[in-house]
C-alpha atoms as a PDB file:
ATOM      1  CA  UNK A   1      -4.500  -5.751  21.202  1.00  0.00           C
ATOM      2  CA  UNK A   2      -1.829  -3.871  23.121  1.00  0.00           C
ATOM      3  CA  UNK A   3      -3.244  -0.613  23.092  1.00  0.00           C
ATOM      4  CA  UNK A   4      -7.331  -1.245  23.522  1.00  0.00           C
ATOM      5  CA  UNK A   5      -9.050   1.137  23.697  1.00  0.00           C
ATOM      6  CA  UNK A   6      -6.405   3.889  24.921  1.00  0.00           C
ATOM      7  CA  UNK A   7      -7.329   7.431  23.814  1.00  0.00           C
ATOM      8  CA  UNK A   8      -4.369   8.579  21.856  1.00  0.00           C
ATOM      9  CA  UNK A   9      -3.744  12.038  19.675  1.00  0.00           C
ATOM     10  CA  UNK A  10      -0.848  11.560  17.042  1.00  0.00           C
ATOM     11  CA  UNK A  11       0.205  15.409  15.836  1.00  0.00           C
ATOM     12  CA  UNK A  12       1.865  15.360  12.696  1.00  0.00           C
ATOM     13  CA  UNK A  13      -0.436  12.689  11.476  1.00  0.00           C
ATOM     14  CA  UNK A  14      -0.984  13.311   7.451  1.00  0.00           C
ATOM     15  CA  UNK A  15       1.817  11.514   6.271  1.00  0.00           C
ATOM     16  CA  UNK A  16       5.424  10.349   7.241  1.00  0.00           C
ATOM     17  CA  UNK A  17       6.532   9.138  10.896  1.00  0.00           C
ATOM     18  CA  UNK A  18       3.303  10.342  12.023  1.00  0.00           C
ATOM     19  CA  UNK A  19       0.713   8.035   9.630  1.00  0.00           C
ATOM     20  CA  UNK A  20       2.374   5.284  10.455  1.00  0.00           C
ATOM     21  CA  UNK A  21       2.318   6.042  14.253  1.00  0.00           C
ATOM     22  CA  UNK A  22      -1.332   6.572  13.846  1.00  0.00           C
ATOM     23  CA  UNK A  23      -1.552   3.415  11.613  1.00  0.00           C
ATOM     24  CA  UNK A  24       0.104   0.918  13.853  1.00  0.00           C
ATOM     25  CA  UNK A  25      -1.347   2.035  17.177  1.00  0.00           C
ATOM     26  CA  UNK A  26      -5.288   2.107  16.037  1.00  0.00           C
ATOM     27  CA  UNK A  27      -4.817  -1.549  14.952  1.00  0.00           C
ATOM     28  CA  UNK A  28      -3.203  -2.317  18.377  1.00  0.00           C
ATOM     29  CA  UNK A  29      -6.846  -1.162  19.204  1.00  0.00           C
ATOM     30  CA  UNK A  30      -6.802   2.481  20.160  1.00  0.00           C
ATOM     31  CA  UNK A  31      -8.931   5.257  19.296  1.00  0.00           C
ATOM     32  CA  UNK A  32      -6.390   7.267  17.502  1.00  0.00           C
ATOM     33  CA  UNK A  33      -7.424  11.429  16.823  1.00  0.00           C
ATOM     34  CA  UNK A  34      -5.390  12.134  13.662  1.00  0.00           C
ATOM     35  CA  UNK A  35      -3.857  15.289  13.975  1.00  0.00           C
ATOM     36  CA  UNK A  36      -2.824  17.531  11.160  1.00  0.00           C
ATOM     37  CA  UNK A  37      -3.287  21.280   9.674  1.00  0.00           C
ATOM     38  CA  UNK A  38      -3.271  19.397   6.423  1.00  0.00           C
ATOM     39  CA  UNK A  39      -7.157  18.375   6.684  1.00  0.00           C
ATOM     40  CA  UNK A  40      -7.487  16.742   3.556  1.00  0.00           C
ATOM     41  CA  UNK A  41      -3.812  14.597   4.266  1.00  0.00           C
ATOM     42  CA  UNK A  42      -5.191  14.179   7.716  1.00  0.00           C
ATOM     43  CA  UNK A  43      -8.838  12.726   6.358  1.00  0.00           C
ATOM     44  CA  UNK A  44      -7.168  10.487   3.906  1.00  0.00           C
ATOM     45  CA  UNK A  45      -5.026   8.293   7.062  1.00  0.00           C
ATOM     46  CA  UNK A  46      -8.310   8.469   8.488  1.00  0.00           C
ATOM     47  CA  UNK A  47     -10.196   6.333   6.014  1.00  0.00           C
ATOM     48  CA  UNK A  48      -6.951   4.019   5.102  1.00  0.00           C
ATOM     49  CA  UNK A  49      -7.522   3.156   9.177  1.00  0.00           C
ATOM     50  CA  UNK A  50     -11.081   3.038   8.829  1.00  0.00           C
ATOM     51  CA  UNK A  51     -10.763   0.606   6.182  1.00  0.00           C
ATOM     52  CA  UNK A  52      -8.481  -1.783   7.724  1.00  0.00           C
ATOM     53  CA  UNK A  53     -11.370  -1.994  10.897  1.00  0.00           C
ATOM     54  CA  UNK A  54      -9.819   0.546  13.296  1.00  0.00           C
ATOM     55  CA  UNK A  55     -10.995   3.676  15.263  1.00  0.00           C
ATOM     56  CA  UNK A  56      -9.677   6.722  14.129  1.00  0.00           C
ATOM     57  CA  UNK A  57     -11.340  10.539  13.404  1.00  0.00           C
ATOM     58  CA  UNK A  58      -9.721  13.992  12.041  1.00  0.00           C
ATOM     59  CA  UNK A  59      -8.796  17.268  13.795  1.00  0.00           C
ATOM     60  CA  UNK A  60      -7.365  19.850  12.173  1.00  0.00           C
ATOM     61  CA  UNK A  61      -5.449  22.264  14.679  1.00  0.00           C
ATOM     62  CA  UNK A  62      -1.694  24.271  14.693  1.00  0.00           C
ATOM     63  CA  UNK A  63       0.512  22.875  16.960  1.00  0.00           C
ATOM     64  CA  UNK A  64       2.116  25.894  17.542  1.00  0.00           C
ATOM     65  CA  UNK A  65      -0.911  27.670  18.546  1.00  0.00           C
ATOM     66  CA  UNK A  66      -2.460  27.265  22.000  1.00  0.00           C
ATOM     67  CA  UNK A  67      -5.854  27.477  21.400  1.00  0.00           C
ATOM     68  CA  UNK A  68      -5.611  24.929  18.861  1.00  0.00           C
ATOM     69  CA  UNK A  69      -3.803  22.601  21.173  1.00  0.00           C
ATOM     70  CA  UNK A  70      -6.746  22.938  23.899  1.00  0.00           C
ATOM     71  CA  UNK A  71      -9.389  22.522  21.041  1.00  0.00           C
ATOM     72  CA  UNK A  72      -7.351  18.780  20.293  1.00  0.00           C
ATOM     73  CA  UNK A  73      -7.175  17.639  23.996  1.00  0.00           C
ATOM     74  CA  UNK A  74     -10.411  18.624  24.061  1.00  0.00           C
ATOM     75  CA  UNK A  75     -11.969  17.066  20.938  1.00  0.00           C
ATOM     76  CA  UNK A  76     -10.356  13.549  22.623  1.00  0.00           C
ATOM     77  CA  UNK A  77     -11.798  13.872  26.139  1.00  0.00           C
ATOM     78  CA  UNK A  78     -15.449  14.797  24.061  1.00  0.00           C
ATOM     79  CA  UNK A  79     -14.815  11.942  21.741  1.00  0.00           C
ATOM     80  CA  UNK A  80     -13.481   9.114  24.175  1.00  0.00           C
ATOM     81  CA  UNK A  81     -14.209  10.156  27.533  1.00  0.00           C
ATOM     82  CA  UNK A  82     -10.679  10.437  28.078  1.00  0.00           C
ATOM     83  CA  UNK A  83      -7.444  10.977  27.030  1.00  0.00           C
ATOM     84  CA  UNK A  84      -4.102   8.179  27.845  1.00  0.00           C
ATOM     85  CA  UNK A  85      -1.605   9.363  25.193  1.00  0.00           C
ATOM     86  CA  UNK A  86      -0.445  12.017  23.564  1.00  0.00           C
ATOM     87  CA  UNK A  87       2.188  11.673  20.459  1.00  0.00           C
ATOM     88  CA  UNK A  88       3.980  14.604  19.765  1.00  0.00           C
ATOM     89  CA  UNK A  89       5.245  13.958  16.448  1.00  0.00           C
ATOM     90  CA  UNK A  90       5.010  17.226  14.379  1.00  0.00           C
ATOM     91  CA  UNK A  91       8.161  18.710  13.694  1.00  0.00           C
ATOM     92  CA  UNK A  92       9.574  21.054  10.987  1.00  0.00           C
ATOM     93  CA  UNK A  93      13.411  21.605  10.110  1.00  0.00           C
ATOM     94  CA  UNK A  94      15.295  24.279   8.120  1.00  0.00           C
ATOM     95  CA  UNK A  95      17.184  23.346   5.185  1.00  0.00           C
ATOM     96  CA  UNK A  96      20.715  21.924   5.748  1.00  0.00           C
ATOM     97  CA  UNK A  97      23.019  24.770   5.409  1.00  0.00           C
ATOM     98  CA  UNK A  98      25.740  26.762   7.228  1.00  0.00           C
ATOM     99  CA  UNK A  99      24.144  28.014  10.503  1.00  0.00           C
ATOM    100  CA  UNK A 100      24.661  31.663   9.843  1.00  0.00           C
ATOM    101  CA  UNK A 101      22.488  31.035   6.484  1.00  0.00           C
ATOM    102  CA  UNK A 102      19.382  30.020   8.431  1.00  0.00           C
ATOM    103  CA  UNK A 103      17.168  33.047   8.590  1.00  0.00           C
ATOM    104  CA  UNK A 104      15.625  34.254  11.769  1.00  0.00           C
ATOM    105  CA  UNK A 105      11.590  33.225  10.380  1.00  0.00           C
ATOM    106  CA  UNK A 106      12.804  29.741   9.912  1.00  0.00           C
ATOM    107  CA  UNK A 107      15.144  29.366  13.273  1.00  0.00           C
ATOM    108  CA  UNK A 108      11.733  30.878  14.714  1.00  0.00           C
ATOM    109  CA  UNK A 109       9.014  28.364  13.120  1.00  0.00           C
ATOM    110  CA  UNK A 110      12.148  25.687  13.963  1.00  0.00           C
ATOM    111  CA  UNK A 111      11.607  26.476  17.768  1.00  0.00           C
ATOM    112  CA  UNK A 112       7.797  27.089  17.247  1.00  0.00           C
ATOM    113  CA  UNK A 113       6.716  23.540  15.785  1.00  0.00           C
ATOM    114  CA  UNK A 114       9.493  21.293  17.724  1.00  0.00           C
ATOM    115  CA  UNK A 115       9.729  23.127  20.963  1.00  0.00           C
ATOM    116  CA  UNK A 116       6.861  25.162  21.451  1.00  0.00           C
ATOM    117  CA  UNK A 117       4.318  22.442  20.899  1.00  0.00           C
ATOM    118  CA  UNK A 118       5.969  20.445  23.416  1.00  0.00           C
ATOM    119  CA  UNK A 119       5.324  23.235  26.118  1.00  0.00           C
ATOM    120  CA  UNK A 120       1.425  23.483  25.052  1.00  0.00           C
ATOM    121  CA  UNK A 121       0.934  19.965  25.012  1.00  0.00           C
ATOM    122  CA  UNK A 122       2.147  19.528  28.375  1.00  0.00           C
ATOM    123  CA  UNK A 123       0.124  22.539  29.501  1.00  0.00           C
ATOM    124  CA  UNK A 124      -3.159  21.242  28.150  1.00  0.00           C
ATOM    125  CA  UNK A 125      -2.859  17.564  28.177  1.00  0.00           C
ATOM    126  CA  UNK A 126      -1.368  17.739  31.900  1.00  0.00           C
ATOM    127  CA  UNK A 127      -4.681  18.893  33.329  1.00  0.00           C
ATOM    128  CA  UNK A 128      -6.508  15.550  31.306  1.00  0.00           C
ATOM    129  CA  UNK A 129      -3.824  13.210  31.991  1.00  0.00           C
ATOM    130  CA  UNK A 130      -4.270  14.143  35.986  1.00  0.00           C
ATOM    131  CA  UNK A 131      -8.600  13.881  35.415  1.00  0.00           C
ATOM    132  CA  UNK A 132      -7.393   9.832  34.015  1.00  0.00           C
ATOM    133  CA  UNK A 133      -5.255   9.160  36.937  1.00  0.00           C
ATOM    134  CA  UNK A 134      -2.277   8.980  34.474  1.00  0.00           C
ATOM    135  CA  UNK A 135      -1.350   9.570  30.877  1.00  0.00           C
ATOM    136  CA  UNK A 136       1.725   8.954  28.459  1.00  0.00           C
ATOM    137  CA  UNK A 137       3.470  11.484  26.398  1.00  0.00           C
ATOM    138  CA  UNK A 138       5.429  10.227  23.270  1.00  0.00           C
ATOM    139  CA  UNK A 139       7.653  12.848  22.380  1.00  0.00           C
ATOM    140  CA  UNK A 140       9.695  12.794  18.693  1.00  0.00           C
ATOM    141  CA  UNK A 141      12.706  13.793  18.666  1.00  0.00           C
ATOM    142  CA  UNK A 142      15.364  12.768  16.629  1.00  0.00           C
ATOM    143  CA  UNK A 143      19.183  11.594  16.871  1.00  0.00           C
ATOM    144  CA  UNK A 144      20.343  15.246  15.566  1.00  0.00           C
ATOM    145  CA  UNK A 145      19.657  15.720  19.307  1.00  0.00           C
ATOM    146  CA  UNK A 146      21.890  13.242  20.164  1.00  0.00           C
ATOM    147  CA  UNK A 147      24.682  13.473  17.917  1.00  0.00           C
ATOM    148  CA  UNK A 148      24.390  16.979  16.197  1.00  0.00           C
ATOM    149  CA  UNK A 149      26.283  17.770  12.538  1.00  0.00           C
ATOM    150  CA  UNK A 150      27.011  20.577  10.504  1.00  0.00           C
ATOM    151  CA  UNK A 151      24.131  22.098   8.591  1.00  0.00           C
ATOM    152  CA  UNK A 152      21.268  21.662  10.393  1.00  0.00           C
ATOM    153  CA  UNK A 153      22.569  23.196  13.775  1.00  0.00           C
ATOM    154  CA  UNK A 154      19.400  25.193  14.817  1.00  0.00           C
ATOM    155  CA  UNK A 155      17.266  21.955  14.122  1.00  0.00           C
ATOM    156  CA  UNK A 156      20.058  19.896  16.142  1.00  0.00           C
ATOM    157  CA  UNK A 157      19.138  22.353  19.168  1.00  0.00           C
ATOM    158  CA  UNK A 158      15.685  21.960  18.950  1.00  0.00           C
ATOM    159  CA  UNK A 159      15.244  18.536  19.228  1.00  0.00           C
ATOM    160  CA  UNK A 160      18.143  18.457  21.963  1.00  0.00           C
ATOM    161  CA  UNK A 161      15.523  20.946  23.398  1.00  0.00           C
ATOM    162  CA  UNK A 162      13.151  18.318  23.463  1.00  0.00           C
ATOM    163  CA  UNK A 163      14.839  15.655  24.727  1.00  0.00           C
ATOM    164  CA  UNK A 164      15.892  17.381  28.009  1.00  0.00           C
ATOM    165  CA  UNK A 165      12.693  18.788  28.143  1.00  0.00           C
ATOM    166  CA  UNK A 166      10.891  15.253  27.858  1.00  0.00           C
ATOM    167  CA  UNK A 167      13.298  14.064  31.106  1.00  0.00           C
ATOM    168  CA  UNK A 168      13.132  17.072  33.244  1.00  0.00           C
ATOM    169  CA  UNK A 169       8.752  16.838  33.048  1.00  0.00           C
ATOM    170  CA  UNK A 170       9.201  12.922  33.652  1.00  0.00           C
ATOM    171  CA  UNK A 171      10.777  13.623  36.808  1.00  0.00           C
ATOM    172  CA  UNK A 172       8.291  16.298  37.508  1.00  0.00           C
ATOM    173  CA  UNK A 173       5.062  14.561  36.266  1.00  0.00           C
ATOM    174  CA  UNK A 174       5.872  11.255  37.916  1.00  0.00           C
ATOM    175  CA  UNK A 175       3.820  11.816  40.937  1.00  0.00           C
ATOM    176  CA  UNK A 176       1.211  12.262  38.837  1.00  0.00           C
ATOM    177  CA  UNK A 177       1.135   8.714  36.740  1.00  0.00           C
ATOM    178  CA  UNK A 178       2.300  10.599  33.895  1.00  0.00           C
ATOM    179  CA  UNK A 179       5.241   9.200  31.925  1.00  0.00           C
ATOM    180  CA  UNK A 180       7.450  11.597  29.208  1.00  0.00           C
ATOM    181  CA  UNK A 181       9.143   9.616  26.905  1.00  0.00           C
ATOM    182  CA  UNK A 182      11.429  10.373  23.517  1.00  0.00           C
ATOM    183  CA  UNK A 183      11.550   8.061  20.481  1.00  0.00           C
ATOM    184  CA  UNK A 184      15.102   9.540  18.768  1.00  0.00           C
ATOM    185  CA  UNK A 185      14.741   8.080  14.783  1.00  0.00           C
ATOM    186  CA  UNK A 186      17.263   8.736  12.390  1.00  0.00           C
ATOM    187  CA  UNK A 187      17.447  10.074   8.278  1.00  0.00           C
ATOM    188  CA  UNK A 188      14.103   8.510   6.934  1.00  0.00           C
ATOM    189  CA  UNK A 189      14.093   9.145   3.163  1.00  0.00           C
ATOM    190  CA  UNK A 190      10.279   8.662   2.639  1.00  0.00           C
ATOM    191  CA  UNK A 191       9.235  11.826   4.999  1.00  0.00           C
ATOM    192  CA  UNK A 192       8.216  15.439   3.385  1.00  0.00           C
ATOM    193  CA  UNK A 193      11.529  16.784   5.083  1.00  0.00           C
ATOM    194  CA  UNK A 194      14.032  14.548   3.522  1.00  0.00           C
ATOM    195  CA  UNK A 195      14.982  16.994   1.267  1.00  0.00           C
ATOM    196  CA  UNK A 196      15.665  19.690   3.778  1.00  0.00           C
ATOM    197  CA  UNK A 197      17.496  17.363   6.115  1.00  0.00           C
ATOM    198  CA  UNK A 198      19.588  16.242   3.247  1.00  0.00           C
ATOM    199  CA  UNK A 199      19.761  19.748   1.872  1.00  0.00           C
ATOM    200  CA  UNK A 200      18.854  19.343  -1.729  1.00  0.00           C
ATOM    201  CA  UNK A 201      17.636  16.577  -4.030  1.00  0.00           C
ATOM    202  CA  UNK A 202      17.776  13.138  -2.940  1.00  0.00           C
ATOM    203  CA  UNK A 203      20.242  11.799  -5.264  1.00  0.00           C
ATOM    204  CA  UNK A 204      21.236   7.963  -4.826  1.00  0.00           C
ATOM    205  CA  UNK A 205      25.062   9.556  -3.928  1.00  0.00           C
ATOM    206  CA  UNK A 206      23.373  11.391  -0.970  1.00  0.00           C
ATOM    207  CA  UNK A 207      21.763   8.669   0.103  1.00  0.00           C
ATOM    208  CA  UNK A 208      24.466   5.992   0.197  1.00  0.00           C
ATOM    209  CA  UNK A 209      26.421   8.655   1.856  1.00  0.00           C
ATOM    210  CA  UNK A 210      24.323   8.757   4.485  1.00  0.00           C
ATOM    211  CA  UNK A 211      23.463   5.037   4.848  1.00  0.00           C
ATOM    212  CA  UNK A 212      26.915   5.165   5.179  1.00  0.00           C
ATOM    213  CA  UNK A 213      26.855   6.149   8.490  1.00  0.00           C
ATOM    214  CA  UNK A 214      24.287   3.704   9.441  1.00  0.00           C
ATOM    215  CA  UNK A 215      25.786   0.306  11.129  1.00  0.00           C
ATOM    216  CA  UNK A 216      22.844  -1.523  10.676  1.00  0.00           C
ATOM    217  CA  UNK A 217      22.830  -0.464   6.785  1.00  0.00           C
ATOM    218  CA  UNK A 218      19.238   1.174   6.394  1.00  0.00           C
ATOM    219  CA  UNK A 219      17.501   3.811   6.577  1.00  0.00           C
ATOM    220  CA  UNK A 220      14.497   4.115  10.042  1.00  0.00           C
ATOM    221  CA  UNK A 221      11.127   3.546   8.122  1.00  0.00           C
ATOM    222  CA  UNK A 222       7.917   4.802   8.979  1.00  0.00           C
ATOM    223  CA  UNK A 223       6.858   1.221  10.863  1.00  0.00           C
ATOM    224  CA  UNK A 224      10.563   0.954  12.836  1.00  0.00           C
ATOM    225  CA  UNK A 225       8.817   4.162  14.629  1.00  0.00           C
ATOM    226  CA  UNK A 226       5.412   3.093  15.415  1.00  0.00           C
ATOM    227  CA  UNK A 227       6.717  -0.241  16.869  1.00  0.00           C
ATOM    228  CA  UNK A 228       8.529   1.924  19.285  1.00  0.00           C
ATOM    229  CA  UNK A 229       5.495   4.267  19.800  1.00  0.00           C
ATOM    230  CA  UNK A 230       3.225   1.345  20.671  1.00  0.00           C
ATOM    231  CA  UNK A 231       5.418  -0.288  23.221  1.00  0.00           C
ATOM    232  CA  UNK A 232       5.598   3.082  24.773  1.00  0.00           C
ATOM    233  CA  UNK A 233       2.051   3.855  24.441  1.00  0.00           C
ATOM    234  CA  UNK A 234       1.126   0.601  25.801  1.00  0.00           C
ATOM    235  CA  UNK A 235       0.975  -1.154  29.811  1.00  0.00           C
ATOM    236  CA  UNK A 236       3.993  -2.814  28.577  1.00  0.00           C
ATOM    237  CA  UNK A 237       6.084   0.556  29.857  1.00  0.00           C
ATOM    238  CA  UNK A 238       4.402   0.950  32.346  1.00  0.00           C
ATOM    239  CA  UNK A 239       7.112   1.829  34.500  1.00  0.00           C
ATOM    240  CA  UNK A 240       9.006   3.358  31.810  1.00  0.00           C
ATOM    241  CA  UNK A 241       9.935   6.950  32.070  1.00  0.00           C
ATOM    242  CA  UNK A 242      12.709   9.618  30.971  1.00  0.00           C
ATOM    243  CA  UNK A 243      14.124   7.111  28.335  1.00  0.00           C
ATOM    244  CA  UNK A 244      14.796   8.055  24.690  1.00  0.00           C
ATOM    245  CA  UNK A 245      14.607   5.220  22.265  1.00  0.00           C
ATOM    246  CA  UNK A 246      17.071   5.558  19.436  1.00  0.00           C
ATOM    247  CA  UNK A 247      15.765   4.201  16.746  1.00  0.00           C
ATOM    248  CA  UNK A 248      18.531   4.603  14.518  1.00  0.00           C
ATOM    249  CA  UNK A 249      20.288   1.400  13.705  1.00  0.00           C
ATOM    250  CA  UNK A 250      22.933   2.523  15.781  1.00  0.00           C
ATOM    251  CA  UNK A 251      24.067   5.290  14.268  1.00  0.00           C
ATOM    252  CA  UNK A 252      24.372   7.074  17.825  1.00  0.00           C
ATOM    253  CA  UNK A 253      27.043   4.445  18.956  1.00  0.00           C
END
């Protein structure tokens, strides 16, 4: 069990990237809070981790809200005595289109769930992180942060946002035991967004269009993420810090 134990919060966790995160890690043995503001989503990943023998309860909270994101680093130090890791995995995206299309309400929610949540994370898991002697933060970003294209630009920015972010608190939080890292995954056609990131139906033209682009010839699945999550989550990377995983079949090349 790579992860025994460890008191982790997964955001985002009612479906997509973020299930699986939460699915893989609590049977890798940790005590995974499933975070979502979709309670009844968020209590169904509960009971599929329940069934399969793991450790896992709901909190519903807005990561976009401050109050909210005390109340969930809270609810983990109450629960487990402690808090190790925290995923950040909620994000939102406007729909592809030209960048003078996006409206201002959904550049603002755009900057609200991917960037915001990564400030008030930091300042309420910081202070629990310090009271463990150390803590990980798994930030997800994406490779639109890495290499940006036309028609999601105000997305593209948000997760570059995060990935500088996640490096410049590494280098700040190191003293402290605390690690930042980024997990960058590429077009996943199975999450809530795809649509949006693909900017209509998804048509089997769109997609082999965009696999396209993919060396390795496939789109990142749910799983491809988690594995990625866990080695970061775990003693493993211990001494890893400041990275960003692309998990992207190299696309980013």
């Amino acid at each position: 069990m790579r992860v025994k134990d460890k008191s982790i919060i997964v955001t985002g966790a009612g479906g997509g990237i973020g299930e699986g995160i939460a699915k893989r890690l609590a049977a890798e043995g940790a005590r995974v809070i499933v975070n979502d503001i979709n309670a009844a989503l968020g209590e169904q990943v509960v009971e599929a981790i329940l069934r399969a023998g793991g450790q896992a309860s709901f909190f519903a909270a807005d990561v976009t809200k401050s109050a909210d994101m005390k109340a969930l680093v809270d609810a983990a130090v109450q629960r487990h005595g402690k808090l190790d890791v925290m995923v950040n995995n909620a994000g939102w995206t406007h729909r592809n289109r030209p960048a003078l299309e996006v409206s201002e309400d959904e550049f603002d929610r755009c900057y609200a769930v991917n960037v915001k949540s990564i400030y008030l994370s930091t300042v309420h898991a910081v202070p629990a992180f310090r009271a463990n002697k150390g803590g990980s933060f798994i930030n997800i970003a994406s490779t639109a942060g890495v290499r940006p294209r036309p028609g999601l630009t105000w997305y593209n920015g948000s997760k570059g946002a995060v990935i500088t972010t996640s490096k410049s608190l590494a280098a700040e939080f190191g003293p402290d035991n605390i690690r930042v890292n980024c997990i960058n995954p590429v077009f996943n056609p199975d999450t809530g967004l795809a649509a949006e990131f693909a900017g209509g139906p998804l048509t089997e033209e769109r997609k082999a269009r965009f696999r396209a682009t993919i060396p390795l010839g496939r789109f990142s699945t749910a799983l491809d993420v988690a594995n990625a999550a866990l080695y970061l989550a775990s003693d493993e990377a211990a001494f890893i810090s400041g990275v960003c995983i692309e998990v992207d079949g190299a696309r980013c090349v």
